[in-house]
N, C-alpha and C. Protein backbone atom coordinates (compact mmCIF):
# COMPACT_ATOMS: atom_id res chain seq x y z
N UNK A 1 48.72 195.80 61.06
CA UNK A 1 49.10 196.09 59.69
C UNK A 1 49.78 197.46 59.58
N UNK A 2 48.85 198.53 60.02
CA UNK A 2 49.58 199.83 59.90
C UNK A 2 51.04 199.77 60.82
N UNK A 3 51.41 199.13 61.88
CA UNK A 3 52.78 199.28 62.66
C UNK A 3 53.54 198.38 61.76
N UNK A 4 53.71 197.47 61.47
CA UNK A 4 54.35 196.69 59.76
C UNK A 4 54.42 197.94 58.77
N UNK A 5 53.63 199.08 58.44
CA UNK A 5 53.80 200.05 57.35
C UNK A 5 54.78 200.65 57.30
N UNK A 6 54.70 201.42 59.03
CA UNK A 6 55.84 202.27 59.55
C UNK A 6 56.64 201.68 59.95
N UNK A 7 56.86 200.37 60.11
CA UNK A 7 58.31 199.78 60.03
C UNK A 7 59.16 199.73 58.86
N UNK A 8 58.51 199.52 57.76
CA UNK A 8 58.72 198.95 56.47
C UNK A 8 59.47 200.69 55.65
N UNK A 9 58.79 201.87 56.14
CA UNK A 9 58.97 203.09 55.36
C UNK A 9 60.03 203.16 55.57
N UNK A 10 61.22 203.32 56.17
CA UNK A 10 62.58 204.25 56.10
C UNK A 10 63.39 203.04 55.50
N UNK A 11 62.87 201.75 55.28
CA UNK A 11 63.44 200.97 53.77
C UNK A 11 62.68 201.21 52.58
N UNK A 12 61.89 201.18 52.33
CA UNK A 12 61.09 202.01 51.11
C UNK A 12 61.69 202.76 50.72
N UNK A 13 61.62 203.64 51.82
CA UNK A 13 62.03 205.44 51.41
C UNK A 13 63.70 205.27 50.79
N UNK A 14 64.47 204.20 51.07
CA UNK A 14 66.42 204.57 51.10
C UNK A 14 66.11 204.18 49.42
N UNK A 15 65.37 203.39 49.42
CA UNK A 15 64.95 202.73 47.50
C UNK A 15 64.71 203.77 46.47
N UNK A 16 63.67 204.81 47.26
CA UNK A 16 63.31 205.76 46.12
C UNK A 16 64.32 206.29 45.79
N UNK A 17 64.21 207.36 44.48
CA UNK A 17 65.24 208.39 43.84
C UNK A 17 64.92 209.24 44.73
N UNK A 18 63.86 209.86 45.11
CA UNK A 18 63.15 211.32 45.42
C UNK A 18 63.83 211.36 47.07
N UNK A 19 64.13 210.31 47.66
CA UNK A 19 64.32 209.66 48.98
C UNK A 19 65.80 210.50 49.88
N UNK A 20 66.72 210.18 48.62
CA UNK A 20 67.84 210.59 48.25
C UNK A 20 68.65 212.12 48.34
N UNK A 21 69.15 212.61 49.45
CA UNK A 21 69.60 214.47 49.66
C UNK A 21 69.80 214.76 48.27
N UNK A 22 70.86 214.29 47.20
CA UNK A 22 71.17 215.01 46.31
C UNK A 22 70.00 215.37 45.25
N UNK A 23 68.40 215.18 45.47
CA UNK A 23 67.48 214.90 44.67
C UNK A 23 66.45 215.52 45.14
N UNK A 24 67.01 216.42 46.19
CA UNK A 24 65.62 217.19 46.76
C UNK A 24 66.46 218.74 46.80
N UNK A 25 65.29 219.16 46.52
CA UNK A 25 65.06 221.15 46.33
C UNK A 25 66.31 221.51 48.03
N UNK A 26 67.34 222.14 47.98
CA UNK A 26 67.77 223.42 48.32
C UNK A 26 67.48 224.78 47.83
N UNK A 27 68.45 225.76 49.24
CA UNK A 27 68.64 226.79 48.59
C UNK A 27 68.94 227.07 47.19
N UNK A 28 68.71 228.13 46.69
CA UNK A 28 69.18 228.20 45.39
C UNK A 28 69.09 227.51 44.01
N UNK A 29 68.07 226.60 44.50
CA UNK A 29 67.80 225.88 43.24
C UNK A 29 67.23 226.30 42.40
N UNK A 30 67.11 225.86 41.55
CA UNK A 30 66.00 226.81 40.34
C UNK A 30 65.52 225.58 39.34
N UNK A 31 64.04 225.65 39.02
CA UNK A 31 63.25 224.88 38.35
C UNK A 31 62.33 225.62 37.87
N UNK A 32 61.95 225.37 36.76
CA UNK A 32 60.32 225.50 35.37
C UNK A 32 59.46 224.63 36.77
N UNK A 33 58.12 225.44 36.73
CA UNK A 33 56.87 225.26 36.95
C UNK A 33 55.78 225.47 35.86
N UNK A 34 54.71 224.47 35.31
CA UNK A 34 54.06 224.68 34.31
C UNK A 34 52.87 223.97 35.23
N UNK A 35 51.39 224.65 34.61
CA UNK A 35 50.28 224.27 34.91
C UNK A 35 49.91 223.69 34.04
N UNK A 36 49.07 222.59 34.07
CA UNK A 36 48.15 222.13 32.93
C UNK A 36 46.79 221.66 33.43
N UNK A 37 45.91 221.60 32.68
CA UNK A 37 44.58 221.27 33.31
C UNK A 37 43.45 222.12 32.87
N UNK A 38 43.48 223.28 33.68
CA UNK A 38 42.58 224.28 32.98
C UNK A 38 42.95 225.04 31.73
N UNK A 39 42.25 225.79 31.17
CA UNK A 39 42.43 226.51 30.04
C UNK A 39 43.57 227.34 29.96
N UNK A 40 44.40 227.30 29.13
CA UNK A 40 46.01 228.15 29.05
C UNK A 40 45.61 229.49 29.49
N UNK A 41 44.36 230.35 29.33
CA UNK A 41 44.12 232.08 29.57
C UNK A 41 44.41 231.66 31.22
N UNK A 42 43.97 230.91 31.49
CA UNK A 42 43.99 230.80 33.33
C UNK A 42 45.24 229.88 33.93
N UNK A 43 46.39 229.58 33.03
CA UNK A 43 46.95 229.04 34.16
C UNK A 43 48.84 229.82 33.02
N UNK A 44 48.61 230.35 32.44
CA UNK A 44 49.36 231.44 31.91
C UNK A 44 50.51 231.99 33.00
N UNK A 45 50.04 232.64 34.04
CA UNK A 45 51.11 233.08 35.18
C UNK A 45 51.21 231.94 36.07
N UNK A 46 50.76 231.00 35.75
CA UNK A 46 51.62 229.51 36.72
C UNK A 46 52.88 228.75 35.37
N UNK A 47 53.21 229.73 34.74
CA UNK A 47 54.47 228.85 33.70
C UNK A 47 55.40 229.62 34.02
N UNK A 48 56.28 229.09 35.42
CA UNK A 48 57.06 230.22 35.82
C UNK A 48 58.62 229.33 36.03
N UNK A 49 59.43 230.34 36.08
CA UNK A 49 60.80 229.64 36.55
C UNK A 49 61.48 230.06 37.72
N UNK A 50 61.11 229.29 38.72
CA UNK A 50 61.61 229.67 40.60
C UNK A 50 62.99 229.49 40.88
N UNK A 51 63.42 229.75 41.46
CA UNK A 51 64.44 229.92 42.79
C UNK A 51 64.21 229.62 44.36
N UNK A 52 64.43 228.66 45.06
CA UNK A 52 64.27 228.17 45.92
C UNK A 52 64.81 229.34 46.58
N UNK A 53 64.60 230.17 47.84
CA UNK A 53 65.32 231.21 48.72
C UNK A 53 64.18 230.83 50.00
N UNK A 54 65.17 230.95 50.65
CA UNK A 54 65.08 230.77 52.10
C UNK A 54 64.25 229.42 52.29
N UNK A 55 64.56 228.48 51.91
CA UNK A 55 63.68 227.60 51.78
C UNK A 55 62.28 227.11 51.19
N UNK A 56 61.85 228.27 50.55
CA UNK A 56 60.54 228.08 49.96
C UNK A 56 60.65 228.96 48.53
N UNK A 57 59.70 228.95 47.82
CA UNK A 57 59.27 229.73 46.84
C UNK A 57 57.79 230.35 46.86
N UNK A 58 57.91 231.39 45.85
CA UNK A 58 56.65 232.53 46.12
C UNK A 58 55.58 232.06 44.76
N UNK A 59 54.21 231.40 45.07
CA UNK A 59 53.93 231.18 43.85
C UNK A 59 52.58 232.47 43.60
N UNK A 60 51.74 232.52 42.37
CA UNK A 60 50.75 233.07 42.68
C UNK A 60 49.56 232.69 43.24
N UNK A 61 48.70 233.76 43.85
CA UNK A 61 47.23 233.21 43.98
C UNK A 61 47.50 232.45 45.68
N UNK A 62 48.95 231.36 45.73
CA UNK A 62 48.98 230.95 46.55
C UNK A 62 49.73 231.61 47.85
N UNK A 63 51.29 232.14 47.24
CA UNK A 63 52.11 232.42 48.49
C UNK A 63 53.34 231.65 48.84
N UNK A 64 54.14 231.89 49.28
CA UNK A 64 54.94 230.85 49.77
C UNK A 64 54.66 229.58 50.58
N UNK A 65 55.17 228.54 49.22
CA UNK A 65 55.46 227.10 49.52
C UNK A 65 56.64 226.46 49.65
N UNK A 66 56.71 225.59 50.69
CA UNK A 66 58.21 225.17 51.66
C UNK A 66 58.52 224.24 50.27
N UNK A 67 59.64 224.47 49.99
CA UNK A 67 60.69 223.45 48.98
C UNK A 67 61.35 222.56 49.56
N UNK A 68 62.02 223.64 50.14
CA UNK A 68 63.46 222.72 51.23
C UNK A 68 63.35 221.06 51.69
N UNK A 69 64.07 220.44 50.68
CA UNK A 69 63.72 219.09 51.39
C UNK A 69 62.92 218.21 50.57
N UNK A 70 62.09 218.77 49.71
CA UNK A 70 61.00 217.79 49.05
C UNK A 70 61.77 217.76 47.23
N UNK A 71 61.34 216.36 47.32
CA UNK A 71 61.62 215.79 45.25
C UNK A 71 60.98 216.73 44.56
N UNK A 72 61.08 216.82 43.51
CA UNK A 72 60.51 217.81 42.05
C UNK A 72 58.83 216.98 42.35
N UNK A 73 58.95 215.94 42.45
CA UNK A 73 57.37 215.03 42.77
C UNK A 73 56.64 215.34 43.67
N UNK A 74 57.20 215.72 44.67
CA UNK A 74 56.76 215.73 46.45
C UNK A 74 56.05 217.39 46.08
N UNK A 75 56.75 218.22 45.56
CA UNK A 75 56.41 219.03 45.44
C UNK A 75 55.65 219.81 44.19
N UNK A 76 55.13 219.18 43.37
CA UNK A 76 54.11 219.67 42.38
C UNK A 76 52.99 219.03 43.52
N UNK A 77 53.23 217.65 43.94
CA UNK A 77 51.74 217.08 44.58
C UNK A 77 51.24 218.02 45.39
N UNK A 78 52.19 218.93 46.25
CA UNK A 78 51.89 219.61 47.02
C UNK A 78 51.12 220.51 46.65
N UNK A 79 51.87 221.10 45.24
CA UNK A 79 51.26 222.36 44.63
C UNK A 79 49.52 222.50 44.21
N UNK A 80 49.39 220.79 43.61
CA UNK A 80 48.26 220.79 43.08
C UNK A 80 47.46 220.40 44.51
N UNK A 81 47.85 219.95 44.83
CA UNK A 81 46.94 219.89 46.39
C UNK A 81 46.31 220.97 47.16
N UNK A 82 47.41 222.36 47.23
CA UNK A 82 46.68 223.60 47.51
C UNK A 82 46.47 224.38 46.32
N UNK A 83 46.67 223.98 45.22
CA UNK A 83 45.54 224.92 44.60
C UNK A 83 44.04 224.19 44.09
N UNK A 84 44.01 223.03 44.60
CA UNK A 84 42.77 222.20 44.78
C UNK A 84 41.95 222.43 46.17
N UNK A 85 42.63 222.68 46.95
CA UNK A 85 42.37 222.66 48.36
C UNK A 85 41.91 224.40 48.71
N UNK A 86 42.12 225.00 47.80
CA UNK A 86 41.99 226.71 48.31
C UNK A 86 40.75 227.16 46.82
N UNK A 87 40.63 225.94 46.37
CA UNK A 87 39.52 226.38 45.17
C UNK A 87 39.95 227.39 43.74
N UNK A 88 41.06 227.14 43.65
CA UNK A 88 41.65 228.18 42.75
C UNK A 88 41.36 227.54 41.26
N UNK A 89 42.08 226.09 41.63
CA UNK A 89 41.34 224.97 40.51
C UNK A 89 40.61 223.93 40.63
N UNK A 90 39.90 223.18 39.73
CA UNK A 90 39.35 221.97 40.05
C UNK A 90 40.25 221.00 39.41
N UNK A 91 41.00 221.58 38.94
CA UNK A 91 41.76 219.96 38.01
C UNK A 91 43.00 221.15 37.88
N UNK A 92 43.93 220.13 38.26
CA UNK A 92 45.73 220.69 38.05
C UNK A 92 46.57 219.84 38.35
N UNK A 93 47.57 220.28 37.17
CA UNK A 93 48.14 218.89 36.97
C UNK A 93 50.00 219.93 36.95
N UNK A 94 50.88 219.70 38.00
CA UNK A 94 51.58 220.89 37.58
C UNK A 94 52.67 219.79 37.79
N UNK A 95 53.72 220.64 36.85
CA UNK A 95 54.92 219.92 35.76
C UNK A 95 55.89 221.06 36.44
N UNK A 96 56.97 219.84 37.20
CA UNK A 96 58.63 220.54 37.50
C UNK A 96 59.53 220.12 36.71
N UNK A 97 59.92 221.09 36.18
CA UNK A 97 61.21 220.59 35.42
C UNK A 97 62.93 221.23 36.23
N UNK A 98 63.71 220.21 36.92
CA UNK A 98 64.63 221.06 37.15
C UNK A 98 65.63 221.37 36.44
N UNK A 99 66.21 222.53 36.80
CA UNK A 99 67.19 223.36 35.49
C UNK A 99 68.64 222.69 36.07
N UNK A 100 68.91 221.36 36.02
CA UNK A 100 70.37 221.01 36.33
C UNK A 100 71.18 221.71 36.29
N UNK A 101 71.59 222.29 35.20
CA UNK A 101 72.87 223.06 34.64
C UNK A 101 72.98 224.41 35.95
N UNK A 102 71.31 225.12 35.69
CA UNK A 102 71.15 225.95 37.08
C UNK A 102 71.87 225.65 38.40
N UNK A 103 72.15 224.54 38.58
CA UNK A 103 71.65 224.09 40.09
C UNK A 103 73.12 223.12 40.01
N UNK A 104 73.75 223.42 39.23
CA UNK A 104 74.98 222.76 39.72
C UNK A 104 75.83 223.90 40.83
N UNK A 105 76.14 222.66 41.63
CA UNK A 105 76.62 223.36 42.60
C UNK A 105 78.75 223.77 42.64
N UNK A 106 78.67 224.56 43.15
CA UNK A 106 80.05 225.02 42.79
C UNK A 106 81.09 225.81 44.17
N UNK A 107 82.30 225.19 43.93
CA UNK A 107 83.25 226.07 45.58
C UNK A 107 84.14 226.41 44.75
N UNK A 108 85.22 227.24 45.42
CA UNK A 108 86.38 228.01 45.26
C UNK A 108 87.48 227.31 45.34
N UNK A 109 88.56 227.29 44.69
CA UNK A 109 89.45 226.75 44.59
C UNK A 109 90.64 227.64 44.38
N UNK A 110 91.61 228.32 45.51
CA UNK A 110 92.53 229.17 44.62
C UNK A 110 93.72 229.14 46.10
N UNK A 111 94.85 229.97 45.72
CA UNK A 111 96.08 230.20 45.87
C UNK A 111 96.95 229.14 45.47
N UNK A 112 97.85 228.33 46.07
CA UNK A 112 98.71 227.72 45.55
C UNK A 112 98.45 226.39 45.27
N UNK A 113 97.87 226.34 43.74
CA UNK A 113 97.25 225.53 42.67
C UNK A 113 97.64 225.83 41.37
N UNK A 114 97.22 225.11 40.57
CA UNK A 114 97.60 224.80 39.16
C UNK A 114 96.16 225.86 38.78
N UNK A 115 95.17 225.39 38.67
CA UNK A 115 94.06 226.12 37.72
C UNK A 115 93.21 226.89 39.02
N UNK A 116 93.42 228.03 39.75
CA UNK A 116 92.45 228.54 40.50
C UNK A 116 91.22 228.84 39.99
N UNK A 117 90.08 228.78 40.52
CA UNK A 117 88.79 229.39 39.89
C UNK A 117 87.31 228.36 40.82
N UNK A 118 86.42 228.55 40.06
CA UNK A 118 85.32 227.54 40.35
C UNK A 118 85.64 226.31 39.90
N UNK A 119 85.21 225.72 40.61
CA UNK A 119 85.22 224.43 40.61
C UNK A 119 83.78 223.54 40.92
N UNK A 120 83.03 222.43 39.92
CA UNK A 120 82.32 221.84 39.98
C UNK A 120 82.12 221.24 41.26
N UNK A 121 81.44 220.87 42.55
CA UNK A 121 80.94 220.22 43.32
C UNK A 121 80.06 219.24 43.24
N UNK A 122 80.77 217.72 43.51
CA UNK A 122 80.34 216.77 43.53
C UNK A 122 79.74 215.87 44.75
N UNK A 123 78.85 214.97 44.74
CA UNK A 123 78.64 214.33 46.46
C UNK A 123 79.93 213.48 46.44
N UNK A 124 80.03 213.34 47.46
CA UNK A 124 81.48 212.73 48.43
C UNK A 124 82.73 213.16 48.20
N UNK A 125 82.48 214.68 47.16
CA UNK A 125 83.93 215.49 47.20
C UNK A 125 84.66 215.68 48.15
N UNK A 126 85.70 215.44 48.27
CA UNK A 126 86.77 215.23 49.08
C UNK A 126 87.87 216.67 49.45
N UNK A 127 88.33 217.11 50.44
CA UNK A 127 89.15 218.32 50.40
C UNK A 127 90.58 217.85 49.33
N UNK A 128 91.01 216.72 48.99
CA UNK A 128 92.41 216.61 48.26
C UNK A 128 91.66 216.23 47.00
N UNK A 129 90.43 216.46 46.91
CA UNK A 129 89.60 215.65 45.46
C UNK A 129 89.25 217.16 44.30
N UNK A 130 89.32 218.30 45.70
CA UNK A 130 88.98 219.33 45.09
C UNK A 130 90.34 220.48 44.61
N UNK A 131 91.17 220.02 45.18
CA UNK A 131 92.49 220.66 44.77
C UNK A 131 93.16 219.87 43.89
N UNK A 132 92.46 218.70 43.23
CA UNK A 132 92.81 217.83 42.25
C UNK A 132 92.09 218.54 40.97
N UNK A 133 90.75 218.70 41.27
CA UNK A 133 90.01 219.19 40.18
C UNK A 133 90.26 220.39 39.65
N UNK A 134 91.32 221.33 40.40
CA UNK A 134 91.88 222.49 40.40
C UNK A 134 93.41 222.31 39.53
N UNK A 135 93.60 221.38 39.41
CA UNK A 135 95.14 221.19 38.75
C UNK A 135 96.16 220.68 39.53
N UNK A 136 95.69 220.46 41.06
CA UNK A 136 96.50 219.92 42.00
C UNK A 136 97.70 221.10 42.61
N UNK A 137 98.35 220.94 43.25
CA UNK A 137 99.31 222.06 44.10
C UNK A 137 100.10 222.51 43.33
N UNK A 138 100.47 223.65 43.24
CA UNK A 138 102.09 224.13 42.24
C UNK A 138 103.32 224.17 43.20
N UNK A 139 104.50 224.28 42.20
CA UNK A 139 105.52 224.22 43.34
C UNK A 139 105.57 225.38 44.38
N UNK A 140 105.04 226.46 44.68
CA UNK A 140 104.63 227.05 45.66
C UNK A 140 104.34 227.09 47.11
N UNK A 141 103.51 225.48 47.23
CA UNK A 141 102.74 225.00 47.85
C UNK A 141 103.47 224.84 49.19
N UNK A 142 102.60 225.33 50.63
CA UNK A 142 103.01 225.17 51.96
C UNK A 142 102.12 223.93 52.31
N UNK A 143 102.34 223.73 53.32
CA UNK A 143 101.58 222.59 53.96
C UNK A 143 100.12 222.68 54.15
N UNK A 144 99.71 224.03 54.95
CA UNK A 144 98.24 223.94 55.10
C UNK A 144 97.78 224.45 53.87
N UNK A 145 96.65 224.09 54.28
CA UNK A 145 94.90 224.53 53.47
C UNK A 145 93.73 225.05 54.37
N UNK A 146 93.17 225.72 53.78
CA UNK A 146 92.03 226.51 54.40
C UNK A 146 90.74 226.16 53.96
N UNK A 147 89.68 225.84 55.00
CA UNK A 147 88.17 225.77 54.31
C UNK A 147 87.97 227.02 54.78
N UNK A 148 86.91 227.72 53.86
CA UNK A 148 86.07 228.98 54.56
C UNK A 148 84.80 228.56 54.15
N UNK A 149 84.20 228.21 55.22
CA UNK A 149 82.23 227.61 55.61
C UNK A 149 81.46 228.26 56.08
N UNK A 150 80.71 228.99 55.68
CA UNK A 150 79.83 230.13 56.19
C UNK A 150 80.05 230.94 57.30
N UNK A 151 81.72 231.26 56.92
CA UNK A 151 82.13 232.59 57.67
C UNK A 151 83.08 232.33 58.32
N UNK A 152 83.12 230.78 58.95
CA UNK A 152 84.04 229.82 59.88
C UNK A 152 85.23 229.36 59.06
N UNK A 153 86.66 229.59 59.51
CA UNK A 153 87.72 228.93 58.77
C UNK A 153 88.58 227.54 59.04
N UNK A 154 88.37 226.33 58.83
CA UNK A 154 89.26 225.53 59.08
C UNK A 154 90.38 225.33 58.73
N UNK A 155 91.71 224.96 58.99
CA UNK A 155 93.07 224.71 58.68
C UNK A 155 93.13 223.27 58.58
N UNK A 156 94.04 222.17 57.56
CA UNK A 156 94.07 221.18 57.39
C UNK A 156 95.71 221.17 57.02
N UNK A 157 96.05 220.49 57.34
CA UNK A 157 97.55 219.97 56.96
C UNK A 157 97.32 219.26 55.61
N UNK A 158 97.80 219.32 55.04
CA UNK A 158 98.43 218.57 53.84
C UNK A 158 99.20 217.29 53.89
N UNK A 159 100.32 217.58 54.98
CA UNK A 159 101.34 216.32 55.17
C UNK A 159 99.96 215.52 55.97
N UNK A 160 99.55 215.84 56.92
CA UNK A 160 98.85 214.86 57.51
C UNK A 160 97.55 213.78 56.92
N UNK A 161 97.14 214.53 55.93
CA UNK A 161 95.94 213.93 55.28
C UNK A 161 96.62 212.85 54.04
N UNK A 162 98.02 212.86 53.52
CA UNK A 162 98.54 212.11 52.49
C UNK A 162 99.04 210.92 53.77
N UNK A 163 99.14 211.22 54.79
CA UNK A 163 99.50 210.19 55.74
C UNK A 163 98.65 209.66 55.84
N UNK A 164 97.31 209.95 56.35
CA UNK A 164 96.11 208.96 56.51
C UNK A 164 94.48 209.95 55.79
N UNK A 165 94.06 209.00 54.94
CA UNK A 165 93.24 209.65 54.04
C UNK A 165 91.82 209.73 54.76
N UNK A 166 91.99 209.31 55.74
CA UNK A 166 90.90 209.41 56.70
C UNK A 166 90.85 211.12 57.35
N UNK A 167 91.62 211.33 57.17
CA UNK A 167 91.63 212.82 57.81
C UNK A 167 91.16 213.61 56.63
N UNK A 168 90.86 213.25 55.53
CA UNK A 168 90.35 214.32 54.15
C UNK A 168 88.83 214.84 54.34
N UNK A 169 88.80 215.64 54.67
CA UNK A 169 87.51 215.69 54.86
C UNK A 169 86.47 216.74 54.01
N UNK A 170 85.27 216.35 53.89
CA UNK A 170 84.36 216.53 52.86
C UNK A 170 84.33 217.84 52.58
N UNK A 171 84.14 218.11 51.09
CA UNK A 171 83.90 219.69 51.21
C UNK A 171 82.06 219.74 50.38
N UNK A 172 82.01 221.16 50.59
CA UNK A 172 80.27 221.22 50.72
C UNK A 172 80.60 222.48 49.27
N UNK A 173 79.33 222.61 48.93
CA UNK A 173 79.31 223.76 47.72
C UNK A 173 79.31 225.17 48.62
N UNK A 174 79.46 225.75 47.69
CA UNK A 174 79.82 227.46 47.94
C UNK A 174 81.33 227.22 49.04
N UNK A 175 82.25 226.22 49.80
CA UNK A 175 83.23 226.60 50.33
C UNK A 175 84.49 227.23 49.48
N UNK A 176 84.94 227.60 49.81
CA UNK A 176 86.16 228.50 49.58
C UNK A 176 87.57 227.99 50.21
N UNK A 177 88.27 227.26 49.16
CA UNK A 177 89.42 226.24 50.05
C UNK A 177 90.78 227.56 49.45
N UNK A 178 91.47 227.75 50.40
CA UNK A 178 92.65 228.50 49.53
C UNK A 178 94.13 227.54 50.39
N UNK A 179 94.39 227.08 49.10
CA UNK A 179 96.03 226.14 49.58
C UNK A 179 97.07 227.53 49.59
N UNK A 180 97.52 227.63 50.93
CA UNK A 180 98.75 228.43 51.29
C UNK A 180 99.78 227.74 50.24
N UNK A 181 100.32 229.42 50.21
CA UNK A 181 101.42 229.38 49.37
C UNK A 181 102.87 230.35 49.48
N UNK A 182 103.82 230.42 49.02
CA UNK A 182 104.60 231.78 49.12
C UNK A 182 104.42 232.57 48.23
């Protein structure tokens, strides 16, 4: 029965929402934490609003707890689990709310374009999807483009990617695309 369980989980798991990358805690995220359960005088400094950094967050009483990776769900269970488990409470019931608007993610979009600036980041954003969302090329425009990815720069042709759209390749939040220009 149990080897049927663990066969059965990584289809389970593709079903859930929580299951899902775009639906679990990164860097930089930010979410409301609220306690409920015990008396408001005692759970007063657990109504807090975090920032995911370096993968975890700093709570009280407890310390840093790993985010990275886990649903808004995965991770209150967690919460109330060690502050059940370390005796802090007997009953806790703790409430994530995430701050979307916070936590939208965002890249760079500038030189030879129509609207330079930030630009919204979407899943399966595309490198010609994001110089679209920018106003698309001005007459300026040279052939290459630039990703800048945590420090690393890629070059992309332009002519080559309108030739085959298979060569467009994904862009990630915080990159920095600048379309060469004169």
């Amino acid at each position: 029965m149990k080897s049927s369980l663990f066969f059965l989980l990584p289809f389970i798991s593709a079903l859930l929402p929580w299951a899902h990358a775009d639906n679990v805690f990164k860097n930089a995220d930010v979410f409301e934490m609220r306690l409920s359960g015990p008396p408001e005088e005692f759970t007063r400094e657990f109504s807090l609003v975090l920032t995911v950094d370096e993968g975890s967050v700093n709570l009280p009483l407890i310390g840093r707890v790993r985010a990275l990776g886990l649903s808004s769900t995965q991770l209150a269970t967690f919460i109330e689990k060690r502050l059940k488990d370390e005796k802090i409470f007997t009953i806790a019931n703790v409430n994530i709310t995430v701050n979307a608007q916070a936590n939208q993610r965002m890249l760079i979009v500038g030189g030879a374009v129509r609207q330079p600036g930030r630009q919204p980041w979407v899943a399966d954003l595309t490198l010609m999807g994001a110089i679209s969302s920018a106003g698309g090329v001005n007459e300026w425009v040279k052939d290459y483009v630039k990703i800048v990815r945590g420090g690393r720069t890629q070059r992309f042709s332009l002519k080559a990617i309108k030739k085959e759209s298979a060569m467009d390749p994904r862009v990630e939040p915080g990159d920095i695309i600048e379309v060469e220009g004169n």
